[in-house]
Protein backbone atom coordinates (compact mmCIF):
# COMPACT_ATOMS: atom_id res chain seq x y z
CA UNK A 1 1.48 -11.39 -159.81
CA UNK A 2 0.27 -8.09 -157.97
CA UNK A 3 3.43 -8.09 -156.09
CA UNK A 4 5.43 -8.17 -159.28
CA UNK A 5 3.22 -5.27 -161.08
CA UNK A 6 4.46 -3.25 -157.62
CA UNK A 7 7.94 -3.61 -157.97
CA UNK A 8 8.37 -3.08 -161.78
CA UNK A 9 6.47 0.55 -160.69
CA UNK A 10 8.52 1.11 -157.81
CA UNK A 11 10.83 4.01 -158.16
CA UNK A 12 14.96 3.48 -157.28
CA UNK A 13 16.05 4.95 -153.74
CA UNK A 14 16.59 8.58 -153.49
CA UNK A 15 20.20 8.45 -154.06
CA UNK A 16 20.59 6.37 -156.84
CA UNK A 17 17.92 9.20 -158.37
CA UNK A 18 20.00 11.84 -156.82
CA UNK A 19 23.15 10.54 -158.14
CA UNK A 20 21.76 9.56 -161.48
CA UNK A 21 20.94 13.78 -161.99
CA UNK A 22 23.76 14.46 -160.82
CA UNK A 23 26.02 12.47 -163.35
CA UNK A 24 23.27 13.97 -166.11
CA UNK A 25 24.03 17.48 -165.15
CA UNK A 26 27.45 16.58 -165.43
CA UNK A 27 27.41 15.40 -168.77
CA UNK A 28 25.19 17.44 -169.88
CA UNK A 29 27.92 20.56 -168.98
CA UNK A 30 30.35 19.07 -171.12
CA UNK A 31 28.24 19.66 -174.45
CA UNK A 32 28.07 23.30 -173.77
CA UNK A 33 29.57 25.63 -175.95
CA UNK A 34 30.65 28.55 -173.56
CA UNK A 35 31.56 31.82 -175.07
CA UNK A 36 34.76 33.85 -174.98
CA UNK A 37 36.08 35.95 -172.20
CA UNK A 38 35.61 38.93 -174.38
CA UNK A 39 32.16 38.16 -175.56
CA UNK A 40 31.02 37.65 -171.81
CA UNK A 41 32.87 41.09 -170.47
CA UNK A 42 31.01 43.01 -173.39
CA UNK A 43 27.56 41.81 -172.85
CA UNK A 44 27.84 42.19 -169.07
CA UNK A 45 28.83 45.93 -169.91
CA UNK A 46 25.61 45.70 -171.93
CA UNK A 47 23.82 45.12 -169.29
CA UNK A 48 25.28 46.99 -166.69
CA UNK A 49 24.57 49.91 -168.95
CA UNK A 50 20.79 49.03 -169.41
CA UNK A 51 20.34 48.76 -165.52
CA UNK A 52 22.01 52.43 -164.82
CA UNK A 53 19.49 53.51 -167.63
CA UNK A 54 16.27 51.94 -165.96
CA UNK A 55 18.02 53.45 -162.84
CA UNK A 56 17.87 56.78 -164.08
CA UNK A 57 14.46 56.71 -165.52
CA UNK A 58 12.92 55.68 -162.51
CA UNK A 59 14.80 57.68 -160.01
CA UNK A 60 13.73 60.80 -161.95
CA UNK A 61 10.16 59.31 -162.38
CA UNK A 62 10.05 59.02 -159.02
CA UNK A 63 11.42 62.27 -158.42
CA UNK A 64 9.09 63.82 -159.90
CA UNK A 65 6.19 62.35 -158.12
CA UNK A 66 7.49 63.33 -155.09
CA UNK A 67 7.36 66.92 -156.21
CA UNK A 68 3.93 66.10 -157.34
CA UNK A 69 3.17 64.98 -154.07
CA UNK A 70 4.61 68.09 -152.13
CA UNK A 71 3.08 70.21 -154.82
CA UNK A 72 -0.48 68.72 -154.17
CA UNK A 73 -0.04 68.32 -150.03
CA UNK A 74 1.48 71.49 -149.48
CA UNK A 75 4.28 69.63 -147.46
């Protein structure tokens, strides 16, 4: 009886679990919608333009603290 209880709760071998996520992942990529060529070029322009932005701010931030810096050291 206690060696029944043990198999029933014994987990399948790693590749059958392995192979079991992999055919999941697998069907669960064929139920996404992806977008459009168009929609993906515009929105990684979107972003592209939001990083040179941050890029900006914080090499002028930065900038400036270094003149802050000299100002205060004397350097």
């Amino acid at each position: 009886m206690a060696n029944a209880s043990r198999m029933k709760n014994k987990k399948p071998n790693w590749f059958r679990r392995v192979g079991a996520k992999i055919k999941e992942t697998f069907s669960e990529l064929k139920r996404v919608t992806w977008p459009k060529f168009g929609t993906v070029l515009k929105t990684t322009g979107v972003v592209l333009v939001i990083v040179l932005a941050f890029l900006v701010v914080v090499t002028g931030v930065d900038a400036g603290l270094t003149a802050l810096l000299k100002l205060l050291t004397g350097a």
